[in-house]
N, C-alpha and C. Protein backbone atom coordinates (compact mmCIF):
# COMPACT_ATOMS: atom_id res chain seq x y z
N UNK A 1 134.15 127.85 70.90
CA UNK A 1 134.67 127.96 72.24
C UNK A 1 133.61 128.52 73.21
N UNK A 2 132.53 129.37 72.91
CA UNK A 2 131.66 129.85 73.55
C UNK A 2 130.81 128.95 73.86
N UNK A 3 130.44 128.13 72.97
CA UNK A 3 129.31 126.97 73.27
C UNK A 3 130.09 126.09 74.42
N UNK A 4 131.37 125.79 74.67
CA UNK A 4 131.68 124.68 75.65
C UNK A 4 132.02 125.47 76.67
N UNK A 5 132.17 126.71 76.64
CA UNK A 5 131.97 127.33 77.94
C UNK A 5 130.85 128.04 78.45
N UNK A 6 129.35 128.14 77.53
CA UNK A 6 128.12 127.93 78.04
C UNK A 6 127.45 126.85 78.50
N UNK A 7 128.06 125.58 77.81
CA UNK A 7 127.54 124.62 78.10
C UNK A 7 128.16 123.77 79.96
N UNK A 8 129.83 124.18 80.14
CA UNK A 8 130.27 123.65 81.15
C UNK A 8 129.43 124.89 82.32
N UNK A 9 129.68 125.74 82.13
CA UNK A 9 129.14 127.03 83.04
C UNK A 9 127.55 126.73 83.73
N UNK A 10 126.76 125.87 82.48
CA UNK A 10 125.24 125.42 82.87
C UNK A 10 125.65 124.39 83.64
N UNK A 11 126.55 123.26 83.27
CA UNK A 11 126.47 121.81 83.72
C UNK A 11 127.04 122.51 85.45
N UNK A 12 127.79 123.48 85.73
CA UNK A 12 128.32 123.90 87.20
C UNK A 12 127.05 124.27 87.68
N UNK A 13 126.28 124.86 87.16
CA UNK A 13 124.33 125.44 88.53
C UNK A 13 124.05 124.34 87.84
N UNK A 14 124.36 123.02 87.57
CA UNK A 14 123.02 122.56 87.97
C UNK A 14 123.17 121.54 89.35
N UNK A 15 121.90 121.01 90.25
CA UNK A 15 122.23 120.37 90.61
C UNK A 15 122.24 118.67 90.70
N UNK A 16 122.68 117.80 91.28
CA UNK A 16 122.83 116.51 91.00
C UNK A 16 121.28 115.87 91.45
N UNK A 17 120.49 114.81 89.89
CA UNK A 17 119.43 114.44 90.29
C UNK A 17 119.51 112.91 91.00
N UNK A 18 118.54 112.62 91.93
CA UNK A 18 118.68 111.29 92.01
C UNK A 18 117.35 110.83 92.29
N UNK A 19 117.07 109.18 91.51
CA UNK A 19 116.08 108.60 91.15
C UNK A 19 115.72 107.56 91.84
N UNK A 20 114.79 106.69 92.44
CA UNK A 20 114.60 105.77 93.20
C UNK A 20 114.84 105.48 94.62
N UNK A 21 114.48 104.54 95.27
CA UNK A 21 114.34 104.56 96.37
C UNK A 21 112.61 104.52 97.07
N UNK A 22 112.39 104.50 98.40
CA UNK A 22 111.37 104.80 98.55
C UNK A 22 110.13 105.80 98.63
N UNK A 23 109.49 106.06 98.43
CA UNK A 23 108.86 107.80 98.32
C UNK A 23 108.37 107.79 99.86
N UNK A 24 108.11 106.61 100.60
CA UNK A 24 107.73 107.11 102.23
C UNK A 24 107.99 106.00 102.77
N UNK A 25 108.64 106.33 104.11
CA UNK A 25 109.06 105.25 105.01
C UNK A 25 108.74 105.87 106.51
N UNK A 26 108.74 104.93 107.11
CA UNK A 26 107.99 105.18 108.95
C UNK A 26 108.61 105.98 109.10
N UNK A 27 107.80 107.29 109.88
CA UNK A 27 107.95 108.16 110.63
C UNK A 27 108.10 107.59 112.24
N UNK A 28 108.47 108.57 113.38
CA UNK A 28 108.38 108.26 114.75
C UNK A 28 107.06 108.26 115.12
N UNK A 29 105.89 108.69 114.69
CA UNK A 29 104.27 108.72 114.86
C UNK A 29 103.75 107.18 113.94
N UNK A 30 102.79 106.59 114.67
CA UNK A 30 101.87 105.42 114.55
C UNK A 30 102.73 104.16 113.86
N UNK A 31 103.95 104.37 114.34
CA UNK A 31 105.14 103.42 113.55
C UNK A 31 105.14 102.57 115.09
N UNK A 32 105.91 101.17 114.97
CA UNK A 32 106.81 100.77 115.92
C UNK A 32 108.10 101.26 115.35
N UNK A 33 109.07 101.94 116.94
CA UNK A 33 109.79 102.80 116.87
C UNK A 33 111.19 102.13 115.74
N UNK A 34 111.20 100.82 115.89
CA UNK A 34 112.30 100.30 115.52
C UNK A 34 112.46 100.01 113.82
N UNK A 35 111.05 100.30 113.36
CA UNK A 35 110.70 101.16 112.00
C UNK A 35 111.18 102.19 111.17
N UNK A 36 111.52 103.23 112.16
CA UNK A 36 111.90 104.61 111.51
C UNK A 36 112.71 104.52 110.61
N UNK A 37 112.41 105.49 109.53
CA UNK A 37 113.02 105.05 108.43
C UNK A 37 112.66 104.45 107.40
N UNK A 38 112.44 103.20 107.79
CA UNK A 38 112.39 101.97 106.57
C UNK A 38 110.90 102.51 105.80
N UNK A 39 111.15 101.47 104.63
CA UNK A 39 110.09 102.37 104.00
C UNK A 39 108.64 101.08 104.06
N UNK A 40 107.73 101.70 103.87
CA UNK A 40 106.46 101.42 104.16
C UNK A 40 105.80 100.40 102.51
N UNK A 41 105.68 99.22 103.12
CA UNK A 41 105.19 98.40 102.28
C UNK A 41 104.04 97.37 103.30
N UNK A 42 103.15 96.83 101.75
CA UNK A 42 102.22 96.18 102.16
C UNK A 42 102.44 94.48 101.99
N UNK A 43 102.10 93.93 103.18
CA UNK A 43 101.98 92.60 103.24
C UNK A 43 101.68 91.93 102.05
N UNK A 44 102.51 91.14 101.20
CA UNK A 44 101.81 90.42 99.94
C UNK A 44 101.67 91.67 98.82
N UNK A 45 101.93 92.69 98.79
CA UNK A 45 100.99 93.98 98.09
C UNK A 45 99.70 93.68 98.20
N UNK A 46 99.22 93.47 99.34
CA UNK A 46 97.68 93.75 99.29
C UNK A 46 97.44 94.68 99.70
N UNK A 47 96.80 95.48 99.52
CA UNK A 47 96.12 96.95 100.38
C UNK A 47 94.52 96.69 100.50
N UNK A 48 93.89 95.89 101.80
CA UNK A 48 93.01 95.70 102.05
C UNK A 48 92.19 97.18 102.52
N UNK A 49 91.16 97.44 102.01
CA UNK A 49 89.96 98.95 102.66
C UNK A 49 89.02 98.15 103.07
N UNK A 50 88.71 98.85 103.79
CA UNK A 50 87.12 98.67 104.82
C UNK A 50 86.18 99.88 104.63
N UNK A 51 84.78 99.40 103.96
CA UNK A 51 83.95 100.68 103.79
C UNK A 51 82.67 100.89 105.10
N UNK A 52 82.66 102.09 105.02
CA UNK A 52 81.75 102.35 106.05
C UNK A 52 80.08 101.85 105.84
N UNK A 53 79.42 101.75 107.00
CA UNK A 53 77.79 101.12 107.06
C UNK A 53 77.13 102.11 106.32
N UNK A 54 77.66 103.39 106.07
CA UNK A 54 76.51 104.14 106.48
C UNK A 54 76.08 104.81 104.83
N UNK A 55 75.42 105.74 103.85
CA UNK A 55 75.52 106.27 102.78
C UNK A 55 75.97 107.34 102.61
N UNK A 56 76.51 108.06 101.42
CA UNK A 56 77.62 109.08 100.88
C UNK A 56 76.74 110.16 100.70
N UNK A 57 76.03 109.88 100.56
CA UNK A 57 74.93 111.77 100.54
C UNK A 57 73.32 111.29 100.71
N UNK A 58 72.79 112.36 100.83
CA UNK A 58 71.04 112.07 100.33
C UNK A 58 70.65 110.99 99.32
N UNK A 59 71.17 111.26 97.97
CA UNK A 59 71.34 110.35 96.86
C UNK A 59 72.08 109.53 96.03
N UNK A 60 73.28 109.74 97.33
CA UNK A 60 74.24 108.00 96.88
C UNK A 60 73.89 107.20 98.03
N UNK A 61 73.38 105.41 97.56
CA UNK A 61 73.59 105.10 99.04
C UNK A 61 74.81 104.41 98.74
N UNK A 62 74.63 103.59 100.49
CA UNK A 62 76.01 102.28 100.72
C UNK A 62 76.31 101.89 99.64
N UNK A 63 75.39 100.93 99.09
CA UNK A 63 75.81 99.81 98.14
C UNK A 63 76.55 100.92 96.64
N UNK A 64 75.52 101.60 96.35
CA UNK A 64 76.07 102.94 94.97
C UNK A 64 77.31 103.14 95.41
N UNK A 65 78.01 103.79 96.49
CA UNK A 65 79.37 103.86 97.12
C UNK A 65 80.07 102.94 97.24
N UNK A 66 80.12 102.20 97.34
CA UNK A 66 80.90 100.53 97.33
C UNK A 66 80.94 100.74 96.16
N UNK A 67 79.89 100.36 95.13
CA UNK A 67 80.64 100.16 93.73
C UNK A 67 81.56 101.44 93.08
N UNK A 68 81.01 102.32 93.40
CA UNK A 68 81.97 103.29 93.31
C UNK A 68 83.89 103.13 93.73
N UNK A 69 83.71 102.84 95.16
CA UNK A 69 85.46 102.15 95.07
C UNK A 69 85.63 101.19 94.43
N UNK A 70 84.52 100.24 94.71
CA UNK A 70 85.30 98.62 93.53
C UNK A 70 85.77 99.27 92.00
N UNK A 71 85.32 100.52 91.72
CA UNK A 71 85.20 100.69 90.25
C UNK A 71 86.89 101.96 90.49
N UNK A 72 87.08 101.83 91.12
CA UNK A 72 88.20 103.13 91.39
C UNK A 72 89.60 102.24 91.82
N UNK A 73 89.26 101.41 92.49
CA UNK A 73 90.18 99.67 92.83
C UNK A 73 90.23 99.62 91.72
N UNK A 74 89.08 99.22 90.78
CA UNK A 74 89.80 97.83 89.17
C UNK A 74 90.46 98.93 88.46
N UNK A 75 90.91 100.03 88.50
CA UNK A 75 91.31 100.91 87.93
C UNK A 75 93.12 101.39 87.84
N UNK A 76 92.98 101.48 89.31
CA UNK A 76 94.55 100.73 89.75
C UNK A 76 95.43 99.57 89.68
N UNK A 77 94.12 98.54 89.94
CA UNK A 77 94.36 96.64 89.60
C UNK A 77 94.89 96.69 88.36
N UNK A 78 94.40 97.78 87.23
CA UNK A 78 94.93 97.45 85.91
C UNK A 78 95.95 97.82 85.66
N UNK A 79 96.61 98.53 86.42
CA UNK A 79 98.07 98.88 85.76
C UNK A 79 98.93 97.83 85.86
N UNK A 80 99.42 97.46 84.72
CA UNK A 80 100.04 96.30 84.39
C UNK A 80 101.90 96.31 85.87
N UNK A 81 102.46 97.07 85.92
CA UNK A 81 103.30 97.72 86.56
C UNK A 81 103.12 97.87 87.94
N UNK A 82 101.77 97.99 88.07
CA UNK A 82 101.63 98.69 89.64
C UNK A 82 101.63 97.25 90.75
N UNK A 83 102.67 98.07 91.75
CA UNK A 83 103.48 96.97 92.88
C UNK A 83 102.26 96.11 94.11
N UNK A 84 101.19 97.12 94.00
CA UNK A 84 99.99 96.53 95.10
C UNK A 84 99.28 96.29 94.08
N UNK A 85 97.68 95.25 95.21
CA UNK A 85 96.79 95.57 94.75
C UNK A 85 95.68 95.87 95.48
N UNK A 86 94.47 96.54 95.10
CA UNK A 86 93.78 97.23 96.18
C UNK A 86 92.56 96.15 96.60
N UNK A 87 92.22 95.41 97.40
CA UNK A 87 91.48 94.87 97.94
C UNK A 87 90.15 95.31 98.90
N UNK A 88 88.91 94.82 98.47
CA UNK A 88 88.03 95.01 99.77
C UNK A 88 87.94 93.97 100.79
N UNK A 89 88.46 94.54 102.15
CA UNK A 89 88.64 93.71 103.11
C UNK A 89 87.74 93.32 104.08
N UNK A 90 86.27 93.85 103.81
CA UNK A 90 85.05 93.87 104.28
C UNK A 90 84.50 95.80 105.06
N UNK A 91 84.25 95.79 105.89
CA UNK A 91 83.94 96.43 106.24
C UNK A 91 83.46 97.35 107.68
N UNK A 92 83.67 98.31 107.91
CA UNK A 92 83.66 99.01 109.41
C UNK A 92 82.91 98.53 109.99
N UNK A 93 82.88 98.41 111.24
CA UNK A 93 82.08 98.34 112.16
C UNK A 93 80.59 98.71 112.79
N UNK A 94 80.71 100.08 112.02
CA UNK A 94 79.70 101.25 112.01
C UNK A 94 79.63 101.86 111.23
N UNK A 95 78.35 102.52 111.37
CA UNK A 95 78.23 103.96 110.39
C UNK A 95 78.96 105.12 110.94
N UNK A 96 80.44 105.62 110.14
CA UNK A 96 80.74 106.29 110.94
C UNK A 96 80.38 107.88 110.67
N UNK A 97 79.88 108.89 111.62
CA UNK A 97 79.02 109.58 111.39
C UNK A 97 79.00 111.32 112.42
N UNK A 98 78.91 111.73 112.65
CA UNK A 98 79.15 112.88 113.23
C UNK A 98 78.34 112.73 114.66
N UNK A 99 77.68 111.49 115.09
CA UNK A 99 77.74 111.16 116.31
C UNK A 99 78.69 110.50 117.07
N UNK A 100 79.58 109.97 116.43
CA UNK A 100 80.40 108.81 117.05
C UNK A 100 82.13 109.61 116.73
N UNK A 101 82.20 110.16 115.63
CA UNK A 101 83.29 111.14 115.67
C UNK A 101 83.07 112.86 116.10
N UNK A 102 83.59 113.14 117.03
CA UNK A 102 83.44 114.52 117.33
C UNK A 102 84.51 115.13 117.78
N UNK A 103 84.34 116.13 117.96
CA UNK A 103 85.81 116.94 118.39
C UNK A 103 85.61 118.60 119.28
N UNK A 104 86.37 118.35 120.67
CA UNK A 104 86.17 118.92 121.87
C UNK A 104 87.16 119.68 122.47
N UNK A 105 87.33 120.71 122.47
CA UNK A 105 88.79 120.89 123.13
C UNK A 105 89.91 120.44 122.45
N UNK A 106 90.20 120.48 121.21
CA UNK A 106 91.18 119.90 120.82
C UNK A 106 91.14 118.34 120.87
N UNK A 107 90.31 117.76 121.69
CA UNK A 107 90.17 116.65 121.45
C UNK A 107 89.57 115.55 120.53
N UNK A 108 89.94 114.54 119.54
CA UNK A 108 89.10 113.80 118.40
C UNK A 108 88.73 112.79 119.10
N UNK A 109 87.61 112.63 118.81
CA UNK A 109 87.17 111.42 119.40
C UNK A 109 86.10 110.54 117.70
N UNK A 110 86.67 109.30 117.90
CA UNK A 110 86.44 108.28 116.83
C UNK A 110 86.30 107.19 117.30
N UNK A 111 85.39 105.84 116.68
CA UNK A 111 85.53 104.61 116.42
C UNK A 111 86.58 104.00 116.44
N UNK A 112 87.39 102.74 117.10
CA UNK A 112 88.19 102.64 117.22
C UNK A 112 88.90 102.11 115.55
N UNK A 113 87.41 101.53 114.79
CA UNK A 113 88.34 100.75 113.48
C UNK A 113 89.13 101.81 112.33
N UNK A 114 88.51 103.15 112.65
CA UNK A 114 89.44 104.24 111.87
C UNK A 114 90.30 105.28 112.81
N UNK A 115 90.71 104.59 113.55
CA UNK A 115 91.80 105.17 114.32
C UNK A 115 93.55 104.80 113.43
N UNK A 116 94.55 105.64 113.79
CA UNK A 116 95.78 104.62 113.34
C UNK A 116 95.97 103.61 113.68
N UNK A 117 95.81 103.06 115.44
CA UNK A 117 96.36 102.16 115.73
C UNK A 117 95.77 100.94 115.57
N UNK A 118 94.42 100.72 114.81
CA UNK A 118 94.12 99.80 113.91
C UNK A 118 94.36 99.04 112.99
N UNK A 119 95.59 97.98 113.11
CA UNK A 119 96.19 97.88 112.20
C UNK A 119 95.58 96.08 111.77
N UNK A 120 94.13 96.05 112.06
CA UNK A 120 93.17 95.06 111.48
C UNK A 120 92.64 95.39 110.40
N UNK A 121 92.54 96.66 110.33
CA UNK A 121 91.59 97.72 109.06
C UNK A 121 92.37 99.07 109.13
N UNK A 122 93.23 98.65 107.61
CA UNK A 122 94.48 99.74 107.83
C UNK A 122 93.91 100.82 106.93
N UNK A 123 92.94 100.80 105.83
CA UNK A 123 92.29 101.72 105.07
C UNK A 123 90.70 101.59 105.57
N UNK A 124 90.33 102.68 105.97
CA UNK A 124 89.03 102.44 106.11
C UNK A 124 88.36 103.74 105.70
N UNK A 125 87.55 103.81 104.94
CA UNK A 125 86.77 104.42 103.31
C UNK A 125 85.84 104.82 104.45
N UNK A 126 85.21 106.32 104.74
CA UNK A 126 83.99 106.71 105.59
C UNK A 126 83.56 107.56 104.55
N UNK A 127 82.17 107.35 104.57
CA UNK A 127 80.87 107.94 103.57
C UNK A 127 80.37 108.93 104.52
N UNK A 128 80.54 110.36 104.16
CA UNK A 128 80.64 111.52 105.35
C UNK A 128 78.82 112.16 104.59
N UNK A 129 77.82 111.59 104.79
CA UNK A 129 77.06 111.48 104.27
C UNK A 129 76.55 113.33 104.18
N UNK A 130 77.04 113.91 105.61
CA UNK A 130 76.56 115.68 105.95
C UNK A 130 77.53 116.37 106.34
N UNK A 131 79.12 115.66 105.93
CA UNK A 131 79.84 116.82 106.15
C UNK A 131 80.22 116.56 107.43
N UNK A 132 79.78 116.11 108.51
CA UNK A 132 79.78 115.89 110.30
C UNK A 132 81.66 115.76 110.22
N UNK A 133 82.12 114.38 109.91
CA UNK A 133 83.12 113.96 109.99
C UNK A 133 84.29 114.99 109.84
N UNK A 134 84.09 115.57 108.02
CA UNK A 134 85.17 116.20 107.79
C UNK A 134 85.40 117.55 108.91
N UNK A 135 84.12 118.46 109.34
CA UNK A 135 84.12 119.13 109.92
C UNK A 135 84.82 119.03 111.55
N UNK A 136 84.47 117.71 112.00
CA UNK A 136 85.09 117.12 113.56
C UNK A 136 86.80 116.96 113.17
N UNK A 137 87.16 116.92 112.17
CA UNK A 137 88.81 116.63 111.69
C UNK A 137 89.76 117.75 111.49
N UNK A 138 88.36 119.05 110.54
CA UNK A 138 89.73 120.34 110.32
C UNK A 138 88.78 121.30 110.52
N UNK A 139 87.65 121.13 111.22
CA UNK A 139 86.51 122.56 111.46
C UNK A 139 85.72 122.85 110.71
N UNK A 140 85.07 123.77 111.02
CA UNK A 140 83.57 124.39 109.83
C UNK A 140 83.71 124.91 108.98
């Protein structure tokens, strides 16, 4: 008798789980408004990236960095299960770089192809070769 009234007493704290559904759907920010809500999927499951001109440190360049995502892509591509797939869709415009992104007054200023409202080049991969970038985004 003790066990079915430890056991109902647990089943009362606990609470009810629930499974599925989407894990993210449009917010009121970089959505069209009539979005909100719904959940966020890719055309075809493709998830096209765009990599930047420029190189990832002193001693990675461009091309070493590129293969680096292609090799981080076929990695995901392999999951037998997984709903996208990750594509290279060519590439930025520029080197993007701590001249062309900066930040003023609260103000960011960027390239337009890694902005949100770019929705030609919806992933775009920047090789922050000195740090410039991340620093213009959340400070020193």
């Amino acid at each position: 008798m003790k066990r079915i009234f430890l056991f109902l007493s647990l089943a009362a704290l606990t609470t009810a789980a629930y499974a599925g559904g989407p894990r993210y759907v449009a917010g009121t920010s970089y959505f069209d408004p009539s979005t909100t809500g719904q959940p966020i999927v890719w055309a075809n499951g493709q998830v096209k990236y765009f990599t930047d001109l420029g190189n990832l440190s002193a001693s990675v360049s461009e091309s070493q960095a590129d293969a680096m995502v292609v090799a981080a892509a076929a990695v995901w591509n392999a999951v037998p299960t997984a709903a996208i797939n990750i594509i290279s869709g060519g590439r930025l415009a520029e080197d993007v770089n701590g001249t062309n992104v900066t930040s003023s007054g609260g103000t960011l200023t960027m390239p337009a192809d890694i902005q949100s409202t770019d929705t030609a080049r919806p992933i775009g991969i920047v090789y922050d070769a000195d740090g410039s970038v991340i620093n213009a985004f959340f400070g020193q």
